[in-house]
PDB file of N, CA and C in Angstrom:
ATOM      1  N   UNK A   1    -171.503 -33.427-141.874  1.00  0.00           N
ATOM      2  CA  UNK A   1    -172.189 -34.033-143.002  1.00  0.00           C
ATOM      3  C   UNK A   1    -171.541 -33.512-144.285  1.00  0.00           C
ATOM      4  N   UNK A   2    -171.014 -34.644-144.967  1.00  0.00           N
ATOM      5  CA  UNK A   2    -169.994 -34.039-146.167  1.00  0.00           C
ATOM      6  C   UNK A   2    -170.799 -34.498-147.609  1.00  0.00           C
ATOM      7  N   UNK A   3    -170.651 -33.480-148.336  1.00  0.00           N
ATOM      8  CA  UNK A   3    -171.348 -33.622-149.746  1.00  0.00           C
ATOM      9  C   UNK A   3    -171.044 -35.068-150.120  1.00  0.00           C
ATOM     10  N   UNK A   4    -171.927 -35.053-151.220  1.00  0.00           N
ATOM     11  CA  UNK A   4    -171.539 -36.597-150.963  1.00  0.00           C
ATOM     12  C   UNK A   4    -170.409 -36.982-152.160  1.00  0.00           C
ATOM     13  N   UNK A   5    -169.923 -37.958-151.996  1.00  0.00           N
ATOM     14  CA  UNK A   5    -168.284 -38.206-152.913  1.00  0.00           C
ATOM     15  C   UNK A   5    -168.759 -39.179-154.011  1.00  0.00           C
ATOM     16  N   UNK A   6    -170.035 -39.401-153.561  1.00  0.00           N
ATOM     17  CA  UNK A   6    -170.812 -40.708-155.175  1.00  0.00           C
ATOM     18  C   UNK A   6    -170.798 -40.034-155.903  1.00  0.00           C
ATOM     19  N   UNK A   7    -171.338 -38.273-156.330  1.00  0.00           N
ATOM     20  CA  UNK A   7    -171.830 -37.735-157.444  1.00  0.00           C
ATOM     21  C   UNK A   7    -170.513 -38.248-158.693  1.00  0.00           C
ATOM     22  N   UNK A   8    -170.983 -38.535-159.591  1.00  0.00           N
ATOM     23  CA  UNK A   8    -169.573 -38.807-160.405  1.00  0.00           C
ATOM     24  C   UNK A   8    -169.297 -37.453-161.102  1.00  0.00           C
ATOM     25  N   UNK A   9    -167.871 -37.705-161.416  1.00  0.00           N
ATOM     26  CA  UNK A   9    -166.536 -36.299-161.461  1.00  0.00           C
ATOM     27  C   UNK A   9    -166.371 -35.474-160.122  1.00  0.00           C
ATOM     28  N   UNK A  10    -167.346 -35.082-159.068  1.00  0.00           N
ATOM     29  CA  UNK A  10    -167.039 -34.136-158.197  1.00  0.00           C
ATOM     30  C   UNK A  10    -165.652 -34.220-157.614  1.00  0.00           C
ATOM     31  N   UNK A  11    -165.455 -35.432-157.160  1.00  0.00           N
ATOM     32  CA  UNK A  11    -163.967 -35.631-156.653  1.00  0.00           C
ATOM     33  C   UNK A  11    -162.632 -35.739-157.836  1.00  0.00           C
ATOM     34  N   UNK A  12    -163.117 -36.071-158.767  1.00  0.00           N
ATOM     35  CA  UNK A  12    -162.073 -36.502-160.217  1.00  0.00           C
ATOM     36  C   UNK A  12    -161.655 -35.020-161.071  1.00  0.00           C
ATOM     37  N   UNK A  13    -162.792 -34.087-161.367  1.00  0.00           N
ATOM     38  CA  UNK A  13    -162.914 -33.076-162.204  1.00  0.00           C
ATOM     39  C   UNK A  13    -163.112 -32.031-161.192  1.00  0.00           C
ATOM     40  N   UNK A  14    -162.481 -31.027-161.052  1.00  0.00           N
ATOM     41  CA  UNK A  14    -162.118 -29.804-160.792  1.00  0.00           C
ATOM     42  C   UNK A  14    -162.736 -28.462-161.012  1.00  0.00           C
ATOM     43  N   UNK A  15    -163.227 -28.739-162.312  1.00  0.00           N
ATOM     44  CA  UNK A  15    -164.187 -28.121-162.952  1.00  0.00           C
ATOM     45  C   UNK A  15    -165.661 -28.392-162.529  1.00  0.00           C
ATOM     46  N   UNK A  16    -165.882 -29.631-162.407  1.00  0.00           N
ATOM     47  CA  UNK A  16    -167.284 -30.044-161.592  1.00  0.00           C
ATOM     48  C   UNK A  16    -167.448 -29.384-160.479  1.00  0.00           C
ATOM     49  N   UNK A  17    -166.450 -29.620-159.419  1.00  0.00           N
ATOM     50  CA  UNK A  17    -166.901 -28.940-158.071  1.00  0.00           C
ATOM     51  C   UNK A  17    -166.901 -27.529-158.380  1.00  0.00           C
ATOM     52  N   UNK A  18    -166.412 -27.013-159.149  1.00  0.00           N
ATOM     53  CA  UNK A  18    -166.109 -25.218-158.917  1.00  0.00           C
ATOM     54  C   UNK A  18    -167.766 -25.399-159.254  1.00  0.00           C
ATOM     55  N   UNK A  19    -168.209 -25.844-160.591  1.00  0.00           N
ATOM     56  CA  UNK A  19    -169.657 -25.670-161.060  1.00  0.00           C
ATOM     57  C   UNK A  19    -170.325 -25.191-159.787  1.00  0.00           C
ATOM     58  N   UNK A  20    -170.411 -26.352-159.008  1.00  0.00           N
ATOM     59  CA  UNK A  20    -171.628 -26.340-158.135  1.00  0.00           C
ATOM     60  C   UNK A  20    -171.216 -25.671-156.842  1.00  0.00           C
ATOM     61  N   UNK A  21    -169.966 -25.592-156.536  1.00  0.00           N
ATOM     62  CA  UNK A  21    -169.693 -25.397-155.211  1.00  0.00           C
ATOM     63  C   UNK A  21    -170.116 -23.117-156.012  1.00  0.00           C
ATOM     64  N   UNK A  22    -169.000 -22.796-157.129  1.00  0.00           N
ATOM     65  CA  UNK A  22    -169.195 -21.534-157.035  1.00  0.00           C
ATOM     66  C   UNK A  22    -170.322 -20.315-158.133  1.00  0.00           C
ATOM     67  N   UNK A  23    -170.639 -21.368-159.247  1.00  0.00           N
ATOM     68  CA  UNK A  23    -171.672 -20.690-160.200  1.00  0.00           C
ATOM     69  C   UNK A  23    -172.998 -21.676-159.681  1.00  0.00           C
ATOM     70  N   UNK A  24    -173.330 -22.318-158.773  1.00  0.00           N
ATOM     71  CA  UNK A  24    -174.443 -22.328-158.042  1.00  0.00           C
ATOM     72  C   UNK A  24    -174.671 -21.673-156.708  1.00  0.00           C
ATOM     73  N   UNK A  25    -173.507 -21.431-156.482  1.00  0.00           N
ATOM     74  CA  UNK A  25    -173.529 -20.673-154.993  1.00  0.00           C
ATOM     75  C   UNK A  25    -173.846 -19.453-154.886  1.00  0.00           C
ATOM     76  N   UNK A  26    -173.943 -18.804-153.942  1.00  0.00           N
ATOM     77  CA  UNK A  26    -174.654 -17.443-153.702  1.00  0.00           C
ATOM     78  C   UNK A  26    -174.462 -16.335-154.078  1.00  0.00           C
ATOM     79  N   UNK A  27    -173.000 -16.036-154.588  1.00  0.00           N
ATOM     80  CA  UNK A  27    -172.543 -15.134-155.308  1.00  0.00           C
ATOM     81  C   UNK A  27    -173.059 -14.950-157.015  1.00  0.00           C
ATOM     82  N   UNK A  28    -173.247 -16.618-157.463  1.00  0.00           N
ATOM     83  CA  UNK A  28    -173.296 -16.296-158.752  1.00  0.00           C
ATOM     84  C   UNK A  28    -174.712 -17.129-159.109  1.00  0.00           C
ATOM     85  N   UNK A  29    -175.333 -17.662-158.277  1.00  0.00           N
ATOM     86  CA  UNK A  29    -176.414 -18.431-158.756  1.00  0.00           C
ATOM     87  C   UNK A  29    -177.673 -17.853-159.683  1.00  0.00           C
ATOM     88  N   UNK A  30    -177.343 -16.011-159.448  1.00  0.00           N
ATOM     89  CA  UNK A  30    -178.444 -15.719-160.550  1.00  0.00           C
ATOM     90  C   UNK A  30    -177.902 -15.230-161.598  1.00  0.00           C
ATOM     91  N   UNK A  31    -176.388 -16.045-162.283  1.00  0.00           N
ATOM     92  CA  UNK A  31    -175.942 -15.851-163.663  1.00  0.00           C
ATOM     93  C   UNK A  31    -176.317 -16.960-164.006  1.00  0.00           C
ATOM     94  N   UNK A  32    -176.464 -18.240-163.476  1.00  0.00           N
ATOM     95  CA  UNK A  32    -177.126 -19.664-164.187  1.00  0.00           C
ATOM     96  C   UNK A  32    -176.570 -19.376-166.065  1.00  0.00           C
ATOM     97  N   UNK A  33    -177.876 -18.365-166.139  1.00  0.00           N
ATOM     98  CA  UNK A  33    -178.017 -17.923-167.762  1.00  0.00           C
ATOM     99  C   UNK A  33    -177.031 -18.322-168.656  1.00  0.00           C
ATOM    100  N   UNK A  34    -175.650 -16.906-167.893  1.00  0.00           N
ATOM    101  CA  UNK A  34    -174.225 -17.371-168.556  1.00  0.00           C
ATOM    102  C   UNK A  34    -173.566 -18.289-168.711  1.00  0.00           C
ATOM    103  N   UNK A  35    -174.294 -19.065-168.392  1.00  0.00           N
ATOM    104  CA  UNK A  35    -173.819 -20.946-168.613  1.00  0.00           C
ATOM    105  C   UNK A  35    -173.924 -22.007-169.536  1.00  0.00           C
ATOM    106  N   UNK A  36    -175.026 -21.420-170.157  1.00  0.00           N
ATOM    107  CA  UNK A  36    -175.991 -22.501-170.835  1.00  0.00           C
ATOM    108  C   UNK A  36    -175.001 -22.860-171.704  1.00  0.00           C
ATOM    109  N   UNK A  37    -174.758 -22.075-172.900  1.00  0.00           N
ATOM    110  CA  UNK A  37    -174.026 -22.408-173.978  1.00  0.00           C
ATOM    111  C   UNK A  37    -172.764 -22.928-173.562  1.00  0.00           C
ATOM    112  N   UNK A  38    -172.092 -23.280-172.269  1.00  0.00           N
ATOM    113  CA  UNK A  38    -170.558 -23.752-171.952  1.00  0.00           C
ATOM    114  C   UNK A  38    -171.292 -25.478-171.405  1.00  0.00           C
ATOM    115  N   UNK A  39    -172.463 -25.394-170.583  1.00  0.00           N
ATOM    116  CA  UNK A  39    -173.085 -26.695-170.376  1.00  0.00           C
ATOM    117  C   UNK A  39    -173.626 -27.491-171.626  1.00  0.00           C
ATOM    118  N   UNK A  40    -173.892 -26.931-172.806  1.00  0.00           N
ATOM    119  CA  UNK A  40    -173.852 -27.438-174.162  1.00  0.00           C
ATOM    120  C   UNK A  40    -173.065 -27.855-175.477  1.00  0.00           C
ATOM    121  N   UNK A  41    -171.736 -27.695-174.586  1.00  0.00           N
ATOM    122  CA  UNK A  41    -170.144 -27.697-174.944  1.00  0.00           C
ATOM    123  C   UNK A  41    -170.246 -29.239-175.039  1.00  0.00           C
ATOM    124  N   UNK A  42    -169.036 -29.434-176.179  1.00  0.00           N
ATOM    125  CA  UNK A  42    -168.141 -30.460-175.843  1.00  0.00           C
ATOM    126  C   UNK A  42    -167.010 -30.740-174.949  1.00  0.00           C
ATOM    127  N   UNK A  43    -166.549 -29.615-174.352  1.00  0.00           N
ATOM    128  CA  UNK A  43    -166.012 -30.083-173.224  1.00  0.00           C
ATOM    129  C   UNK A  43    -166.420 -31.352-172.119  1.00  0.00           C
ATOM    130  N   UNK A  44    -165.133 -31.789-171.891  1.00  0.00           N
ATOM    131  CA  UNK A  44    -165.127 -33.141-171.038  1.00  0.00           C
ATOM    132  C   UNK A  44    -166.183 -32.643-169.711  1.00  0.00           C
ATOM    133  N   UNK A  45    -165.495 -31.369-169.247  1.00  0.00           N
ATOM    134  CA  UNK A  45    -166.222 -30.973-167.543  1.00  0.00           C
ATOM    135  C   UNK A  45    -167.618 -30.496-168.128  1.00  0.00           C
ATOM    136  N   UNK A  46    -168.345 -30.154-169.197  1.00  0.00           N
ATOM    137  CA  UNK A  46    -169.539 -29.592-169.662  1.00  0.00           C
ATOM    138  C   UNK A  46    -169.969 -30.976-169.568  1.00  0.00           C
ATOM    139  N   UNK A  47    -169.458 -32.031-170.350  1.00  0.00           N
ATOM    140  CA  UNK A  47    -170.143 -33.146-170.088  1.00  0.00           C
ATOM    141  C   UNK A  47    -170.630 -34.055-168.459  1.00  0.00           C
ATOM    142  N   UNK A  48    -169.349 -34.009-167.918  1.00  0.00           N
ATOM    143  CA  UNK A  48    -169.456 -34.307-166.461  1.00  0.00           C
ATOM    144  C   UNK A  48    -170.073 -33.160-165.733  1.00  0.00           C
ATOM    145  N   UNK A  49    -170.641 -32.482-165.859  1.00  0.00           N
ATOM    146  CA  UNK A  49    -171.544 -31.198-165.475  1.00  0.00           C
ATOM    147  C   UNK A  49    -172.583 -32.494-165.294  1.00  0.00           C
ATOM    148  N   UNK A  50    -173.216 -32.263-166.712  1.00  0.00           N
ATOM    149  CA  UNK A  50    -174.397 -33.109-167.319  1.00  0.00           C
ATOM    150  C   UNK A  50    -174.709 -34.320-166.371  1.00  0.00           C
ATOM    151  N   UNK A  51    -173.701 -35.401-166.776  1.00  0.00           N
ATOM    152  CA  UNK A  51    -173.610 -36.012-166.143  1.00  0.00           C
ATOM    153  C   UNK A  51    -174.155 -36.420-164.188  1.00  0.00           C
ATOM    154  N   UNK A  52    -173.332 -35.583-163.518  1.00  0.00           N
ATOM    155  CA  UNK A  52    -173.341 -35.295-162.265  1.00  0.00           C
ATOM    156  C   UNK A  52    -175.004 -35.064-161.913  1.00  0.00           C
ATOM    157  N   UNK A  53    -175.567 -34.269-162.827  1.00  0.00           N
ATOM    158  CA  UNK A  53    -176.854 -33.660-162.859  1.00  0.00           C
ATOM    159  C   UNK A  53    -177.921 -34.268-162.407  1.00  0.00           C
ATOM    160  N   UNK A  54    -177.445 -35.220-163.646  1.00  0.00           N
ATOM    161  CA  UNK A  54    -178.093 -36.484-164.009  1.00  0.00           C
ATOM    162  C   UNK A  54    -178.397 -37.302-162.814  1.00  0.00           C
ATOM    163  N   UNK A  55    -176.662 -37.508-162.242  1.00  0.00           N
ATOM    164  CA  UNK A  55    -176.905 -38.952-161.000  1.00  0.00           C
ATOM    165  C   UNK A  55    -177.976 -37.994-160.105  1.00  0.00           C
ATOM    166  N   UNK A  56    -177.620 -36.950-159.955  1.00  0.00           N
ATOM    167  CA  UNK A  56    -178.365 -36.092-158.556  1.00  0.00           C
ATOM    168  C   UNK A  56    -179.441 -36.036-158.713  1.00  0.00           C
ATOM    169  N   UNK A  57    -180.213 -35.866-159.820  1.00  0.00           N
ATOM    170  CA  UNK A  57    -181.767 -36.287-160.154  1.00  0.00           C
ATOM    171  C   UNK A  57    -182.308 -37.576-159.881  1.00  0.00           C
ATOM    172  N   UNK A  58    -181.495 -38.613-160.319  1.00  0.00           N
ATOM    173  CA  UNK A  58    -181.797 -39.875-160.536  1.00  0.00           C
ATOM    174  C   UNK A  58    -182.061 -40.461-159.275  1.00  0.00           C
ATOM    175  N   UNK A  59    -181.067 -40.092-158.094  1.00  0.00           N
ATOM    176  CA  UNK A  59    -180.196 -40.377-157.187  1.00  0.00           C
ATOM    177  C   UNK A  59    -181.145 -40.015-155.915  1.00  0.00           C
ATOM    178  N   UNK A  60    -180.896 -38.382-156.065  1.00  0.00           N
ATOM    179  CA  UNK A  60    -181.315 -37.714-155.065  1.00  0.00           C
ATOM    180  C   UNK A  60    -180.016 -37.815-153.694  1.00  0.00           C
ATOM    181  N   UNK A  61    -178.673 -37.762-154.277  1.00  0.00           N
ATOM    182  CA  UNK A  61    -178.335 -38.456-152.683  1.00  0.00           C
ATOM    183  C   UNK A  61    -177.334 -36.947-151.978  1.00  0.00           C
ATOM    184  N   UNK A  62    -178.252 -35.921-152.017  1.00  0.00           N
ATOM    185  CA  UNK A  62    -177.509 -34.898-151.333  1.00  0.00           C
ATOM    186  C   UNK A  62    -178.616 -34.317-150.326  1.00  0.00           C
ATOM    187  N   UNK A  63    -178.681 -33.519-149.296  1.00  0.00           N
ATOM    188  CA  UNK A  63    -179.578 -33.054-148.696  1.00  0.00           C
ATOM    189  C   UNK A  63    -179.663 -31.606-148.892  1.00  0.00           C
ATOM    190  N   UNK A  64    -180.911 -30.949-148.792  1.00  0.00           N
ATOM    191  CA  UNK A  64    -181.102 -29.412-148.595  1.00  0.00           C
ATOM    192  C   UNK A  64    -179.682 -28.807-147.475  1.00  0.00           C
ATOM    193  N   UNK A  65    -179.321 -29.648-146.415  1.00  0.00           N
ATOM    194  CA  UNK A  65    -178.909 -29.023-145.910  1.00  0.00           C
ATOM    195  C   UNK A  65    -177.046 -29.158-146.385  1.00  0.00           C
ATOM    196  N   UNK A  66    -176.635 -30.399-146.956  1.00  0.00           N
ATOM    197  CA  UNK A  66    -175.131 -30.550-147.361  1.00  0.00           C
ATOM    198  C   UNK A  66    -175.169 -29.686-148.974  1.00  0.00           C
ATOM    199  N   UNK A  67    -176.575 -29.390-149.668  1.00  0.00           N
ATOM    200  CA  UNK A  67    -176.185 -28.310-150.714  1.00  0.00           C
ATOM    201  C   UNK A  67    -175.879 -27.029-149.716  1.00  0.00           C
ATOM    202  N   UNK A  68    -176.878 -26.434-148.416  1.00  0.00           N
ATOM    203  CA  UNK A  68    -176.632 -25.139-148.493  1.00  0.00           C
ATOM    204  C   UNK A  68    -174.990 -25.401-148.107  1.00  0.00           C
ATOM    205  N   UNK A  69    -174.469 -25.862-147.288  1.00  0.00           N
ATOM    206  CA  UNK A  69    -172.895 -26.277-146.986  1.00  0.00           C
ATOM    207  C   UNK A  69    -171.782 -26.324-148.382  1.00  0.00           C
ATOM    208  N   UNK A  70    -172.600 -26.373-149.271  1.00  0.00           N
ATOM    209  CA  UNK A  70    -171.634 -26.647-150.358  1.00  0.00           C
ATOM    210  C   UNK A  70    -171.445 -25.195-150.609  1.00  0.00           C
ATOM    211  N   UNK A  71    -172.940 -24.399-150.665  1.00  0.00           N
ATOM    212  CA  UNK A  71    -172.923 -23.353-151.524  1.00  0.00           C
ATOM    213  C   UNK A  71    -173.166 -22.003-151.580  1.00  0.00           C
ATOM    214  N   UNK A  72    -173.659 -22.655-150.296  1.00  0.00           N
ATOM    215  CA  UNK A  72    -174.419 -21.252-149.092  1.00  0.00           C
ATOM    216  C   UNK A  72    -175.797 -21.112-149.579  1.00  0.00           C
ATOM    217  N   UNK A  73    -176.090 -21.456-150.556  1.00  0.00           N
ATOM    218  CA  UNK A  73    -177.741 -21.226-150.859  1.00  0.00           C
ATOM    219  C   UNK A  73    -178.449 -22.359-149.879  1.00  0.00           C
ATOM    220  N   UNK A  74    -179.399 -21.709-149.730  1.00  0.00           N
ATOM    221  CA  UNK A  74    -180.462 -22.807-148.676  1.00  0.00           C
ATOM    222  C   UNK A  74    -181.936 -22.849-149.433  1.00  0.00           C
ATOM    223  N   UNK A  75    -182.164 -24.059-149.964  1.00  0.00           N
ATOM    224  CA  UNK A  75    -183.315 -24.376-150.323  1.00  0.00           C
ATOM    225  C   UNK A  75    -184.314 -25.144-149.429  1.00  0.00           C
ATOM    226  N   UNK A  76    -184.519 -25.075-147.929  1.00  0.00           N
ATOM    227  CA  UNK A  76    -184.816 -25.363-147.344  1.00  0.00           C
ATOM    228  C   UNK A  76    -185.632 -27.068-147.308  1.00  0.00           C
ATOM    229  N   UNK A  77    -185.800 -27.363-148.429  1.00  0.00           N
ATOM    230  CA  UNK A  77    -186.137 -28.681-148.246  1.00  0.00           C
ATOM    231  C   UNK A  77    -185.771 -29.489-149.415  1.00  0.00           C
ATOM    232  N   UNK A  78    -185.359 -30.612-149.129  1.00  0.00           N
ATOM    233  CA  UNK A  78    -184.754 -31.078-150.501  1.00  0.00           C
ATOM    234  C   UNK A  78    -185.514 -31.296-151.609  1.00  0.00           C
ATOM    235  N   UNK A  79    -187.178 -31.258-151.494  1.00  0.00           N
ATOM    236  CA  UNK A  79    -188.099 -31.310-152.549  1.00  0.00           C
ATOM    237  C   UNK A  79    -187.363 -30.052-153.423  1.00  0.00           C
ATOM    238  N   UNK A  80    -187.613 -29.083-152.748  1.00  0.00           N
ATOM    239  CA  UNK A  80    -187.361 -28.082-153.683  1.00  0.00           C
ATOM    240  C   UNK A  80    -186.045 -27.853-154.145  1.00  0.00           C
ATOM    241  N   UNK A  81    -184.891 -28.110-153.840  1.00  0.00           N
ATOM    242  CA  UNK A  81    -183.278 -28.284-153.929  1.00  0.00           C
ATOM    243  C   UNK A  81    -183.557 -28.506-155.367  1.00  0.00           C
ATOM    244  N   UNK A  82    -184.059 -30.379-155.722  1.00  0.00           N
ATOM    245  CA  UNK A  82    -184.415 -30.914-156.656  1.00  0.00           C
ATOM    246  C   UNK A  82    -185.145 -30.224-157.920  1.00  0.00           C
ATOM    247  N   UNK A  83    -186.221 -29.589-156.790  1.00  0.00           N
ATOM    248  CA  UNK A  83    -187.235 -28.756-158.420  1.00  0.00           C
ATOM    249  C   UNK A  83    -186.322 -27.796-158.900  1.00  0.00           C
ATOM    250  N   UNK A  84    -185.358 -27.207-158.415  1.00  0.00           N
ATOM    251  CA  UNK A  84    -184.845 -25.914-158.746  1.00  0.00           C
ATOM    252  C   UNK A  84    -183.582 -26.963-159.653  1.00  0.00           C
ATOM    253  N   UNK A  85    -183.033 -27.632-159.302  1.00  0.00           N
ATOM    254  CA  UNK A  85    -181.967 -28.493-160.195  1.00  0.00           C
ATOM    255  C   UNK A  85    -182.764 -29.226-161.575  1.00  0.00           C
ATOM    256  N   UNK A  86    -183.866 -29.740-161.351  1.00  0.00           N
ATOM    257  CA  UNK A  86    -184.279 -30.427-162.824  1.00  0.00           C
ATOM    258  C   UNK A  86    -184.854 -28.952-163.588  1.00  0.00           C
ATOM    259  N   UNK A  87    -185.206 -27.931-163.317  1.00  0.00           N
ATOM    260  CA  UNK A  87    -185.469 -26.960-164.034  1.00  0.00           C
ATOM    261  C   UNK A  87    -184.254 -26.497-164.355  1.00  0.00           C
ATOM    262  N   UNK A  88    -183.043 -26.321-163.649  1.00  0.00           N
ATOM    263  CA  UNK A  88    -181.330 -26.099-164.461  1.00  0.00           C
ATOM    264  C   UNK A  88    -181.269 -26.661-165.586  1.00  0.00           C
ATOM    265  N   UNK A  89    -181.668 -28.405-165.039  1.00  0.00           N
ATOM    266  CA  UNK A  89    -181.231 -29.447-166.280  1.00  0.00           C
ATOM    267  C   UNK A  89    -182.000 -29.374-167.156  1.00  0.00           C
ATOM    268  N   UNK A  90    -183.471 -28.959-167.504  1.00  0.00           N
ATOM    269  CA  UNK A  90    -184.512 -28.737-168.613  1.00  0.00           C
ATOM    270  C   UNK A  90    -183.844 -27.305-168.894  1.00  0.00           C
ATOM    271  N   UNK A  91    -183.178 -26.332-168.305  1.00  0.00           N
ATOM    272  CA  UNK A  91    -183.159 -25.222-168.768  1.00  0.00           C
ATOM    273  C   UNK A  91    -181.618 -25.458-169.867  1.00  0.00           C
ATOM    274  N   UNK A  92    -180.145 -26.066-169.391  1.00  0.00           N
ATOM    275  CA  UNK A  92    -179.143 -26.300-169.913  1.00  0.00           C
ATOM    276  C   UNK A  92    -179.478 -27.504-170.822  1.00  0.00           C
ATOM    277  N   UNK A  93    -180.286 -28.262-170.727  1.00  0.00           N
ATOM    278  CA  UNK A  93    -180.283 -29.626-171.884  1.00  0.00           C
ATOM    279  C   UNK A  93    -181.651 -29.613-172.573  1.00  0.00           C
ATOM    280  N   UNK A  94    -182.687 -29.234-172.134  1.00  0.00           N
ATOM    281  CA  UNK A  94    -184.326 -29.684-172.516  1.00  0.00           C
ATOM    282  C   UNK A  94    -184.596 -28.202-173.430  1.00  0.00           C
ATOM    283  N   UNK A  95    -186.191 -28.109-173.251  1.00  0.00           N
ATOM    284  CA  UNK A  95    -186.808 -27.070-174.035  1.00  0.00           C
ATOM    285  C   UNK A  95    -187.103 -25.722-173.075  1.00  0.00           C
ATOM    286  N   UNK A  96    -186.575 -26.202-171.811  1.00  0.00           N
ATOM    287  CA  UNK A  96    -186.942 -24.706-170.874  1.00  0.00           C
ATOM    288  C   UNK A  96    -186.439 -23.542-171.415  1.00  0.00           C
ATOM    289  N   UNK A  97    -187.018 -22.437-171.572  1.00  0.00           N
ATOM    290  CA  UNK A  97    -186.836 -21.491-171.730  1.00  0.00           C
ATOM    291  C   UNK A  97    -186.013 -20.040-171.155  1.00  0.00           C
ATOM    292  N   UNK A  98    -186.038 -20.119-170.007  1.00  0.00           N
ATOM    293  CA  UNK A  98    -185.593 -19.653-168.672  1.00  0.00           C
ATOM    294  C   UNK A  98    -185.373 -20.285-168.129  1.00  0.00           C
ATOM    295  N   UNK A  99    -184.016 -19.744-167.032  1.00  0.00           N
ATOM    296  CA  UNK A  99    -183.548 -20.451-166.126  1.00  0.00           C
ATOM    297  C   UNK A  99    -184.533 -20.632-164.974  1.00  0.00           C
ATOM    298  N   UNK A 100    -184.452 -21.464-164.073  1.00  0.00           N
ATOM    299  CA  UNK A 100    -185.360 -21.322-162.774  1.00  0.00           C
ATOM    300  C   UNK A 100    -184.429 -20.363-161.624  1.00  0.00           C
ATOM    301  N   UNK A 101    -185.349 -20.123-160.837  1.00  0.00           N
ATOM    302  CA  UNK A 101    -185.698 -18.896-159.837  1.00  0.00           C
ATOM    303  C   UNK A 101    -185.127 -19.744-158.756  1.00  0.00           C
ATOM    304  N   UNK A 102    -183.786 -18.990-158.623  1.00  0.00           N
ATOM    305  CA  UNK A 102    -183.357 -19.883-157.256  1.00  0.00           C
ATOM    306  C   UNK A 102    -183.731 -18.724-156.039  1.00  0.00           C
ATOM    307  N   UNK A 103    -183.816 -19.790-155.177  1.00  0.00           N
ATOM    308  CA  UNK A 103    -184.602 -19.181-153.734  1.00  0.00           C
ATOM    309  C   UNK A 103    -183.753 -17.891-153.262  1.00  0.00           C
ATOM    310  N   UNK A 104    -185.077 -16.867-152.278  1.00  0.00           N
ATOM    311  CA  UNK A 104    -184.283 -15.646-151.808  1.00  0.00           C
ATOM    312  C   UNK A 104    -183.827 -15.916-150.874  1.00  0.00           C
ATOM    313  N   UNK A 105    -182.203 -15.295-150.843  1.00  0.00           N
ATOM    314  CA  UNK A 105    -181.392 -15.853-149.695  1.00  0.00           C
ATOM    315  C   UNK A 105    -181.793 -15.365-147.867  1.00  0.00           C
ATOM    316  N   UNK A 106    -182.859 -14.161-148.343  1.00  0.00           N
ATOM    317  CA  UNK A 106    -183.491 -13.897-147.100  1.00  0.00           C
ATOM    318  C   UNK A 106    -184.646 -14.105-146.092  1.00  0.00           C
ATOM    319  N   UNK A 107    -185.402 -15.099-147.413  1.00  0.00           N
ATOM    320  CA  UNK A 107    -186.858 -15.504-147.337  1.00  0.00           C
ATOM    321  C   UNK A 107    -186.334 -16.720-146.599  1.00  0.00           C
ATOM    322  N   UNK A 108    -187.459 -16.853-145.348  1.00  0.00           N
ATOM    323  CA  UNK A 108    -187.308 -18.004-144.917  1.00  0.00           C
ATOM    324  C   UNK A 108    -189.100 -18.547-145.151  1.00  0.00           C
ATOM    325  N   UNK A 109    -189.130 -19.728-145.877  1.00  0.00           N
ATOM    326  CA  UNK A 109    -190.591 -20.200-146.021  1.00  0.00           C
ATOM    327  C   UNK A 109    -191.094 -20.385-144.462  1.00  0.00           C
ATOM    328  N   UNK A 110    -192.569 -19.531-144.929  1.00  0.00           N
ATOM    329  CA  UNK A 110    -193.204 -19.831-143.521  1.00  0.00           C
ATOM    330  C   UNK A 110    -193.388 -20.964-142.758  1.00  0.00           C
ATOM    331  N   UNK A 111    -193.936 -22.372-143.683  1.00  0.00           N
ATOM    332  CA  UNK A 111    -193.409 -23.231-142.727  1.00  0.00           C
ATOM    333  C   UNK A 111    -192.134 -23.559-141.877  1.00  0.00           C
ATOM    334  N   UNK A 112    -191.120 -22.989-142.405  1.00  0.00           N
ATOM    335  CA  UNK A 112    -190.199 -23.010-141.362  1.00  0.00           C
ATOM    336  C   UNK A 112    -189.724 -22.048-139.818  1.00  0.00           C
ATOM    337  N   UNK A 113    -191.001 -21.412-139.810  1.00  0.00           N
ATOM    338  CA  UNK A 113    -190.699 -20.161-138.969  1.00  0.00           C
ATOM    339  C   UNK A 113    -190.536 -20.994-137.655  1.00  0.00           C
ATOM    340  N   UNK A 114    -191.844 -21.722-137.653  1.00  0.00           N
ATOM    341  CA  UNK A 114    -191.832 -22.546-135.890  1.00  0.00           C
ATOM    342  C   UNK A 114    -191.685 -23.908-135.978  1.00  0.00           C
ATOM    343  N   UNK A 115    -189.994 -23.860-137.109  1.00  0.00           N
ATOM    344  CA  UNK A 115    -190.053 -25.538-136.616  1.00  0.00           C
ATOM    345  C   UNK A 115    -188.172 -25.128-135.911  1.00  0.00           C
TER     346      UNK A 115
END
């Protein structure tokens, strides 16, 4: 199951995939912070950041399980994949204040214990 190739720039911009594949991924996902002001750039890839964001909200067309594949983070269900991404996008474009709380990489939610 391969990320998906609709998001626009991921395949075109270089800079897009590093975004998500390595400052969302597990190593760096709780610097988010250090981002804001480069996602508020005029840069072309700050814009196609945005952009991309955008379709994936709009869209929805990735799964909990082709993000953790992208990134190693596992948000176990794509509801929440989503809540944790539109709180990025209110946090880099809107009035959020703080970044959102991406999931612990050790916590597995109890509903998932006995499925």
């Amino acid at each position: 199951m391969e990320f998906p190739q609709s998001i626009p720039h991921f395949s075109d911009d270089r800079e897009v995939e590093t975004f998500f594949r390595t400052m969302l991924g597990l190593e760096y996902i709780d610097d988010v912070h250090l981002h804001r002001e480069w996602a508020r750039g005029k840069k072309p890839s700050a814009r196609h950041v945005r952009e991309a964001l955008e379709y994936l909200l709009r869209e929805r067309p990735a799964t909990s399980t082709q993000w953790a594949r992208l990134t190693e983070v596992s948000f176990w269900e794509d509801d929440r994949l989503y809540g944790y991404l539109q709180g990025l996008y209110d946090y880099f474009y809107g009035d959020r204040e703080d970044p959102p709380v991406p999931p612990d990489p050790e916590e597995i939610p109890p509903e998932k214990y006995w499925q």
